[in-house]
PDB file of N, CA and C in Angstrom:
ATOM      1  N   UNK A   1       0.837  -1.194   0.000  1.00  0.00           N
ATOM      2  CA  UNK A   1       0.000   0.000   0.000  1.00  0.00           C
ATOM      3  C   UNK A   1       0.873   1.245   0.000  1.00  0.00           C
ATOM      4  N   UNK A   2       1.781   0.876   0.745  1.00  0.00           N
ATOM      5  CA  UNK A   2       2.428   2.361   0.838  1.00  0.00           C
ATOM      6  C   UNK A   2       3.568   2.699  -0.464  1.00  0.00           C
ATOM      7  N   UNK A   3       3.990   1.602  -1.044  1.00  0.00           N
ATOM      8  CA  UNK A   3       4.704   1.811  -2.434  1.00  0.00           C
ATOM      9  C   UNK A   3       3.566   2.348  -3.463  1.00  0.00           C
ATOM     10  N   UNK A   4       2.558   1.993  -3.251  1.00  0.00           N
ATOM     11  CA  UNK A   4       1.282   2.517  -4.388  1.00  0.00           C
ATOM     12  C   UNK A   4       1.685   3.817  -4.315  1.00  0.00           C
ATOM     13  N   UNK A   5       1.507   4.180  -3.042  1.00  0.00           N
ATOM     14  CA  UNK A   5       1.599   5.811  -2.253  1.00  0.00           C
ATOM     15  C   UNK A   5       2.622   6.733  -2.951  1.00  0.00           C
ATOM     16  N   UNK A   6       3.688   5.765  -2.861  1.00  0.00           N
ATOM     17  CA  UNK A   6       4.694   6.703  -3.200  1.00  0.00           C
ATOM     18  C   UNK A   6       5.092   6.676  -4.749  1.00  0.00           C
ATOM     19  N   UNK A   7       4.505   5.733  -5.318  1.00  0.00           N
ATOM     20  CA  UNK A   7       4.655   5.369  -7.382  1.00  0.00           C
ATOM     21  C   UNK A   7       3.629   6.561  -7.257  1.00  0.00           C
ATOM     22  N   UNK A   8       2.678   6.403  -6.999  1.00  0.00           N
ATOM     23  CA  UNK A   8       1.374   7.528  -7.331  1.00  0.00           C
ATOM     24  C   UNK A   8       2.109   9.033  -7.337  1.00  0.00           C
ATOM     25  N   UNK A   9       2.757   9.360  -5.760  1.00  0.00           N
ATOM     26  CA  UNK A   9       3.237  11.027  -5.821  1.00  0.00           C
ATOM     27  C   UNK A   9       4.377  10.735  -7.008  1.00  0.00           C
ATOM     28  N   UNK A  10       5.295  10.439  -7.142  1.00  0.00           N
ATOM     29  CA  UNK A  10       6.193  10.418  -8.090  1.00  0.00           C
ATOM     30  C   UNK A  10       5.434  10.225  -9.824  1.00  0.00           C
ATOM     31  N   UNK A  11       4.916   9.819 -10.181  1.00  0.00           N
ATOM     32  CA  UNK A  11       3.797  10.173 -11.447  1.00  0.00           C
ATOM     33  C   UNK A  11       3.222  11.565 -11.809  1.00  0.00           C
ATOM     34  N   UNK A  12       2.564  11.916 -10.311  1.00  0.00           N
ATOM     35  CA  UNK A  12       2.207  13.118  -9.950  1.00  0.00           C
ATOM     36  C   UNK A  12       3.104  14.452 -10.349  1.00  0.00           C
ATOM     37  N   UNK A  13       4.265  13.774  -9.669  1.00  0.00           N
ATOM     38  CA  UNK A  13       5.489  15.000  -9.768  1.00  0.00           C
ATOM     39  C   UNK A  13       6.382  14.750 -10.980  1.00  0.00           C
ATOM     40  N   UNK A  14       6.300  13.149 -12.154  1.00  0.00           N
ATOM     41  CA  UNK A  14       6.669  13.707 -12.976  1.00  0.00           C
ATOM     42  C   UNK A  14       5.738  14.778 -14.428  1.00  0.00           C
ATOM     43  N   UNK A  15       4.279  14.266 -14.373  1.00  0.00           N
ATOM     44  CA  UNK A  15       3.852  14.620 -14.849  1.00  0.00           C
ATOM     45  C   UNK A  15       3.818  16.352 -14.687  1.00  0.00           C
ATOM     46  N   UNK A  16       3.691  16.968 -13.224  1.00  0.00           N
ATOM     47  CA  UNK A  16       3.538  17.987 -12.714  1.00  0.00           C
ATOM     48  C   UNK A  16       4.402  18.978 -13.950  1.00  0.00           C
ATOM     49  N   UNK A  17       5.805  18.713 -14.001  1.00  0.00           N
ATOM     50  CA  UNK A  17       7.043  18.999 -14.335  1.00  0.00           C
ATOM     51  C   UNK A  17       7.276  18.863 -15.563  1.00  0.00           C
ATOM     52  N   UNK A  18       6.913  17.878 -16.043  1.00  0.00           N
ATOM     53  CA  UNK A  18       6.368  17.511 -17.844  1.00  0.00           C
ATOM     54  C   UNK A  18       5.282  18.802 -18.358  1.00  0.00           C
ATOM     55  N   UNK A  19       4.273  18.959 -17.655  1.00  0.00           N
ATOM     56  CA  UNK A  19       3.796  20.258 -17.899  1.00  0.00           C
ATOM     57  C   UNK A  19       3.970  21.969 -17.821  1.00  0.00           C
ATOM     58  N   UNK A  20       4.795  21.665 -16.746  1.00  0.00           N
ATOM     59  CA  UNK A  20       5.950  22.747 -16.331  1.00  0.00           C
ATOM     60  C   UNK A  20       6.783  23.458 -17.169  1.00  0.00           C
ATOM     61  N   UNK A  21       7.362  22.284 -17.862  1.00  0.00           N
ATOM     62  CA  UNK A  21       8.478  22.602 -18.631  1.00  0.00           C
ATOM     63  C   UNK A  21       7.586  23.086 -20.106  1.00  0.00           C
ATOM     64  N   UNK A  22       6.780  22.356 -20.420  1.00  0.00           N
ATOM     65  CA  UNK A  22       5.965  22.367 -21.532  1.00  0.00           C
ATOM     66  C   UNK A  22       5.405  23.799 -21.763  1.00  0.00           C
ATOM     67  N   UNK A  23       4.871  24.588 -20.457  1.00  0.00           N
ATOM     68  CA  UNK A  23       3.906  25.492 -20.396  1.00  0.00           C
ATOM     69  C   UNK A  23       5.470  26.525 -20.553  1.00  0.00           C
ATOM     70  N   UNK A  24       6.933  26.399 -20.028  1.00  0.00           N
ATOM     71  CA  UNK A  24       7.304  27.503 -19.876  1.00  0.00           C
ATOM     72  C   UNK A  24       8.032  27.278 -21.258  1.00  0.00           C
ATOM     73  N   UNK A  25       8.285  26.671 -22.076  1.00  0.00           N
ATOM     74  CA  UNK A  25       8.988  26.489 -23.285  1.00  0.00           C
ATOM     75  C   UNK A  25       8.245  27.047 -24.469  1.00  0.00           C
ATOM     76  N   UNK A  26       6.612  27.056 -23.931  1.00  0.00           N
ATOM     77  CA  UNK A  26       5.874  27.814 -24.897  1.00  0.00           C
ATOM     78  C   UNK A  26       6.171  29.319 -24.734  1.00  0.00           C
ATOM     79  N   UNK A  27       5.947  29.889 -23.517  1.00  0.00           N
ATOM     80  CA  UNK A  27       6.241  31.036 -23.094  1.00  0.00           C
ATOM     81  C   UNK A  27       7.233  31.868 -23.444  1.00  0.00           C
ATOM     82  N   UNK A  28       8.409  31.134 -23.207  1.00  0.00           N
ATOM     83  CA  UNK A  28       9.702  31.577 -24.044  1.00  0.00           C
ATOM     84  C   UNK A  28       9.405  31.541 -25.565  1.00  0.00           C
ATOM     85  N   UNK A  29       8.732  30.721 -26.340  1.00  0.00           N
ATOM     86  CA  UNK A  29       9.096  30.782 -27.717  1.00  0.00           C
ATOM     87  C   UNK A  29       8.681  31.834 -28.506  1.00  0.00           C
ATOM     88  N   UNK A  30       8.547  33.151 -27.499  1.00  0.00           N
ATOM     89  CA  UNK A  30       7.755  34.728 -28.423  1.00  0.00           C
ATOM     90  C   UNK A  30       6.795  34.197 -29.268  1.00  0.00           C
ATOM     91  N   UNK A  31       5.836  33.325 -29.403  1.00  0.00           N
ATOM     92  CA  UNK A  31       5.047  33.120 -30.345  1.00  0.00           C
ATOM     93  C   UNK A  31       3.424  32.951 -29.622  1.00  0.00           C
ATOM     94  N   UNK A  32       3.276  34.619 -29.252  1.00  0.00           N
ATOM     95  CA  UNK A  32       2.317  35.380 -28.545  1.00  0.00           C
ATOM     96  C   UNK A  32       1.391  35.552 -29.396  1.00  0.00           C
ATOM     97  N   UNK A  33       0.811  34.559 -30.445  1.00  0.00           N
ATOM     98  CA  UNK A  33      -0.216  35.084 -31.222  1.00  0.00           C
ATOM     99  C   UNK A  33      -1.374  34.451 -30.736  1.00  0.00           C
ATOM    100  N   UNK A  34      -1.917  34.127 -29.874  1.00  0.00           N
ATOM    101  CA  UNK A  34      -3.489  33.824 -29.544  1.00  0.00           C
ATOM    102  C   UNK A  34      -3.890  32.566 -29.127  1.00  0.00           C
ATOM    103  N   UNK A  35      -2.604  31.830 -29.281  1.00  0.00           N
ATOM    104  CA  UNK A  35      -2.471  30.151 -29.041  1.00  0.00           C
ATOM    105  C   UNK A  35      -2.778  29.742 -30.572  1.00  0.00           C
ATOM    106  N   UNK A  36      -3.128  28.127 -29.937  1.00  0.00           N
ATOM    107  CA  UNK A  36      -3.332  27.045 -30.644  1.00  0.00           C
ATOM    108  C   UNK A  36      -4.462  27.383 -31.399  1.00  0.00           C
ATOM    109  N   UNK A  37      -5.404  27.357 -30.784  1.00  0.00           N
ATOM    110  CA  UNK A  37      -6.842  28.032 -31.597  1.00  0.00           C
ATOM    111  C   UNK A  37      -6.755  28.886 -32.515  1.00  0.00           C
ATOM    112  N   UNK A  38      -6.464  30.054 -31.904  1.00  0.00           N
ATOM    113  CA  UNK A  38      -5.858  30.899 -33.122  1.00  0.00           C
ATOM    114  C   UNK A  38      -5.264  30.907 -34.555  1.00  0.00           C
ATOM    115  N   UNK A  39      -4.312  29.556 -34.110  1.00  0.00           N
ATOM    116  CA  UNK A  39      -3.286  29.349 -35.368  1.00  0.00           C
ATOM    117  C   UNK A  39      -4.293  28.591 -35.710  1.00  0.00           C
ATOM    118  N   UNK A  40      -4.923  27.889 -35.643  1.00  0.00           N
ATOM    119  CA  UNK A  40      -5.733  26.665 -36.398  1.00  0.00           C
ATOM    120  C   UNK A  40      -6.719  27.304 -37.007  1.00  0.00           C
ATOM    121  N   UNK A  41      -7.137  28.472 -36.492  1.00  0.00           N
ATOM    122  CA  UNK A  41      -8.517  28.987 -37.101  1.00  0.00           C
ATOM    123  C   UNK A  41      -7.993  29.807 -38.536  1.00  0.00           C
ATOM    124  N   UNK A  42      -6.825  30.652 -38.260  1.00  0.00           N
ATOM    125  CA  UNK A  42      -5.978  31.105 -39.713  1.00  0.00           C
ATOM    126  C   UNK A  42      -5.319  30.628 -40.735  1.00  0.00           C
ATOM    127  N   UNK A  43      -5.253  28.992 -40.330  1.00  0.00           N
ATOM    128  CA  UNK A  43      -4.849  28.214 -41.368  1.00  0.00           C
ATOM    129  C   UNK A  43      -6.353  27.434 -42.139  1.00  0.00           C
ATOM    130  N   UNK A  44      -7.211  27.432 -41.126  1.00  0.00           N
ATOM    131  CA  UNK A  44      -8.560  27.421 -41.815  1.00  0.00           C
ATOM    132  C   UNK A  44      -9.087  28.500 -42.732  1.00  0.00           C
ATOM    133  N   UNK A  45      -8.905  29.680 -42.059  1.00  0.00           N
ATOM    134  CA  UNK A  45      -9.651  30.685 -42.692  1.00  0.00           C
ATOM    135  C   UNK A  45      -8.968  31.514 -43.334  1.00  0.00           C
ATOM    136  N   UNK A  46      -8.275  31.220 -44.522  1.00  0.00           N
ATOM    137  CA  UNK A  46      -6.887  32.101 -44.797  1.00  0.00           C
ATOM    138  C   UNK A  46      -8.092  33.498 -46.131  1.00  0.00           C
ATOM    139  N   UNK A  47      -7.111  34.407 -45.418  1.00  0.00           N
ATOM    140  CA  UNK A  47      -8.220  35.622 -46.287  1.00  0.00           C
ATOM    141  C   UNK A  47      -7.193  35.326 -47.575  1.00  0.00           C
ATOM    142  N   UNK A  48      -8.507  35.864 -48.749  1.00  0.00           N
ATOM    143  CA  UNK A  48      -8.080  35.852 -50.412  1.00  0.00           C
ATOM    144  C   UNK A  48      -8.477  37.019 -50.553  1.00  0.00           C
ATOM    145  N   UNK A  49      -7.783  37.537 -51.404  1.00  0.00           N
ATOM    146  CA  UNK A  49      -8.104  38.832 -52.405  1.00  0.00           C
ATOM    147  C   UNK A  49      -9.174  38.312 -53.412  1.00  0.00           C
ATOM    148  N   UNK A  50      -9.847  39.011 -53.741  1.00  0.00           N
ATOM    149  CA  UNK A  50     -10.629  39.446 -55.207  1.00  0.00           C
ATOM    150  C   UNK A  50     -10.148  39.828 -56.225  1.00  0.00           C
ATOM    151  N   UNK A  51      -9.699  39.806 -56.936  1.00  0.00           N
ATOM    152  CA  UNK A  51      -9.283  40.175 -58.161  1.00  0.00           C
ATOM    153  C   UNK A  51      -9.750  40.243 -59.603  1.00  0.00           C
ATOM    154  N   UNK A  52     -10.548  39.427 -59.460  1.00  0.00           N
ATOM    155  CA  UNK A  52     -11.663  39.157 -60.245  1.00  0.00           C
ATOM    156  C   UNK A  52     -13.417  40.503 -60.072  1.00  0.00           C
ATOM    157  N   UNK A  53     -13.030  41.236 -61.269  1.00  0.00           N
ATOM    158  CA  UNK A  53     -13.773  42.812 -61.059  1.00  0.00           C
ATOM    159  C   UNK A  53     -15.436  42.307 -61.030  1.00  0.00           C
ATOM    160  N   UNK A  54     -15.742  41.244 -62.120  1.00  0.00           N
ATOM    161  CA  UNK A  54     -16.821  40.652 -61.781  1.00  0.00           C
ATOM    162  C   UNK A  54     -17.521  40.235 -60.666  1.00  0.00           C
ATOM    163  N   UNK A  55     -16.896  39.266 -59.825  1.00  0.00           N
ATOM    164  CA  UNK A  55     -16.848  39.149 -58.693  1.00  0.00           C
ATOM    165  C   UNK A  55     -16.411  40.045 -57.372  1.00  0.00           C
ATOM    166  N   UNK A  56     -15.950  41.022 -57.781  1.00  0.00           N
ATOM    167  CA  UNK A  56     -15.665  42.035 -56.955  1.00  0.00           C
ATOM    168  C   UNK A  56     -17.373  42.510 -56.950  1.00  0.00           C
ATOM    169  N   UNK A  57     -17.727  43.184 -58.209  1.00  0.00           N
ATOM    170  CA  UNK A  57     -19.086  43.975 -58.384  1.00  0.00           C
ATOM    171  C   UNK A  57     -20.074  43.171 -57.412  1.00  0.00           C
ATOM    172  N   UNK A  58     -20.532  41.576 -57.705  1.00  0.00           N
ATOM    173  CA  UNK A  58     -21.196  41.105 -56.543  1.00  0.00           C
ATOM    174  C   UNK A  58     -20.883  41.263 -55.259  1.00  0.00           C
ATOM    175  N   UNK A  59     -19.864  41.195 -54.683  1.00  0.00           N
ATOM    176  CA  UNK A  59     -20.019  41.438 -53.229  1.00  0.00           C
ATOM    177  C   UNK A  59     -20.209  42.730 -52.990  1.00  0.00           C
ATOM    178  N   UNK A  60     -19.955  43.721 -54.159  1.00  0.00           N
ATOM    179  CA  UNK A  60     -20.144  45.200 -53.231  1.00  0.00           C
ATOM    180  C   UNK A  60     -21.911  45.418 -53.704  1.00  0.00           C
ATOM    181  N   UNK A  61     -22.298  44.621 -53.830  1.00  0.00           N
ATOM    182  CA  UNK A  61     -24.140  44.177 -53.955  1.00  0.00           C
ATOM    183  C   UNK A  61     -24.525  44.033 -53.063  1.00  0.00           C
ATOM    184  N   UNK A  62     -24.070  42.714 -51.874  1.00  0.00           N
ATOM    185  CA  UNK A  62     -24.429  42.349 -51.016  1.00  0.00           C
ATOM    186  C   UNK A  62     -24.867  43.423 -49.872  1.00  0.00           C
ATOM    187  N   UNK A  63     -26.079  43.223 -49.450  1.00  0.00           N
ATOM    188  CA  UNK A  63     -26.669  44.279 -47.992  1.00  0.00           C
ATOM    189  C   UNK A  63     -26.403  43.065 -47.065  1.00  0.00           C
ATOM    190  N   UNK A  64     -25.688  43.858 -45.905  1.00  0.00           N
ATOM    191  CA  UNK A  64     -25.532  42.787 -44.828  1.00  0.00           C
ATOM    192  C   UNK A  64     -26.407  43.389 -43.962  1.00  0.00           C
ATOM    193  N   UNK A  65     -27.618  44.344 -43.955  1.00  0.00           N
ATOM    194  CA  UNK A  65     -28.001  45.008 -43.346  1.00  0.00           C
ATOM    195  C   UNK A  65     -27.171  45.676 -41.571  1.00  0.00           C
ATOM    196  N   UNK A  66     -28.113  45.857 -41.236  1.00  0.00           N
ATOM    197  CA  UNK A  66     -27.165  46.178 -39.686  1.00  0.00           C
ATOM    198  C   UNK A  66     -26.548  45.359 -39.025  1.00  0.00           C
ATOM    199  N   UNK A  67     -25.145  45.710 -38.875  1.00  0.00           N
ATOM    200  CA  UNK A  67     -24.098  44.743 -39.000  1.00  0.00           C
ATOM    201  C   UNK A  67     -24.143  45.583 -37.153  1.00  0.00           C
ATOM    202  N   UNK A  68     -24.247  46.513 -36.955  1.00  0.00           N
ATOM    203  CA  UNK A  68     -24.179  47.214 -35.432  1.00  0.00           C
ATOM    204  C   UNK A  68     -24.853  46.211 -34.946  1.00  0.00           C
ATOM    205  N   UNK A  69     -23.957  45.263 -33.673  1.00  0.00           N
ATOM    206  CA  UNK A  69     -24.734  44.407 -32.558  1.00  0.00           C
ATOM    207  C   UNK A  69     -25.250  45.558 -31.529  1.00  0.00           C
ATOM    208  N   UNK A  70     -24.380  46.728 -31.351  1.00  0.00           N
ATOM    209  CA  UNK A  70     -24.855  47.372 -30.111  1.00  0.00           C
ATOM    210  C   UNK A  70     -25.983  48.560 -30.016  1.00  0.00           C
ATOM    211  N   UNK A  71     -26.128  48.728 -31.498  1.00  0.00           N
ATOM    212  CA  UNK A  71     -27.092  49.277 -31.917  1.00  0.00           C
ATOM    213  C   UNK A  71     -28.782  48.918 -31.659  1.00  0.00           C
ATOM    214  N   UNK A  72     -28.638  47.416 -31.616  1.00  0.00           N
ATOM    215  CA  UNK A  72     -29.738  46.451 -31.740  1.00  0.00           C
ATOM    216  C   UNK A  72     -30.400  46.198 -30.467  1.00  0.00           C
ATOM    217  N   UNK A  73     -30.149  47.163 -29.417  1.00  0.00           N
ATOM    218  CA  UNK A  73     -30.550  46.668 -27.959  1.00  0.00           C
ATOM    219  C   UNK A  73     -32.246  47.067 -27.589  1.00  0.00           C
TER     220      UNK A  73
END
């Protein structure tokens, strides 16, 4: 029972430290852009130009009507 005890804290404390190191290696790596989410959502959603004048003319068609959320109260 008491070796359980002590395998258990030592798991505890390596894992503890595995995250430790993990959380401060991110920290250091200046790569302060918004996290993980962030990066995943801009490699999803990568903006394109228009270039195409045709297709330009339709979207400047589009009414998005009131786009003001705070307007709407």
């Amino acid at each position: 029972m008491r070796n359980l005890f002590i395998k258990s804290i030592l798991v505890t404390l390596a894992f503890t430290a595995a995250f430790s190191i993990s959380a401060q290696e991110q920290t250091n790596s200046g790569n302060h852009n918004g996290g993980l989410m962030k990066q995943m959502m801009n490699e999803q959603y990568q903006i394109k130009s228009i270039n195409d004048p045709v297709a330009q003319q339709r979207l400047n068609q589009i009414d998005l009507g009131d786009t003001n959320h705070e307007g709407n109260h």
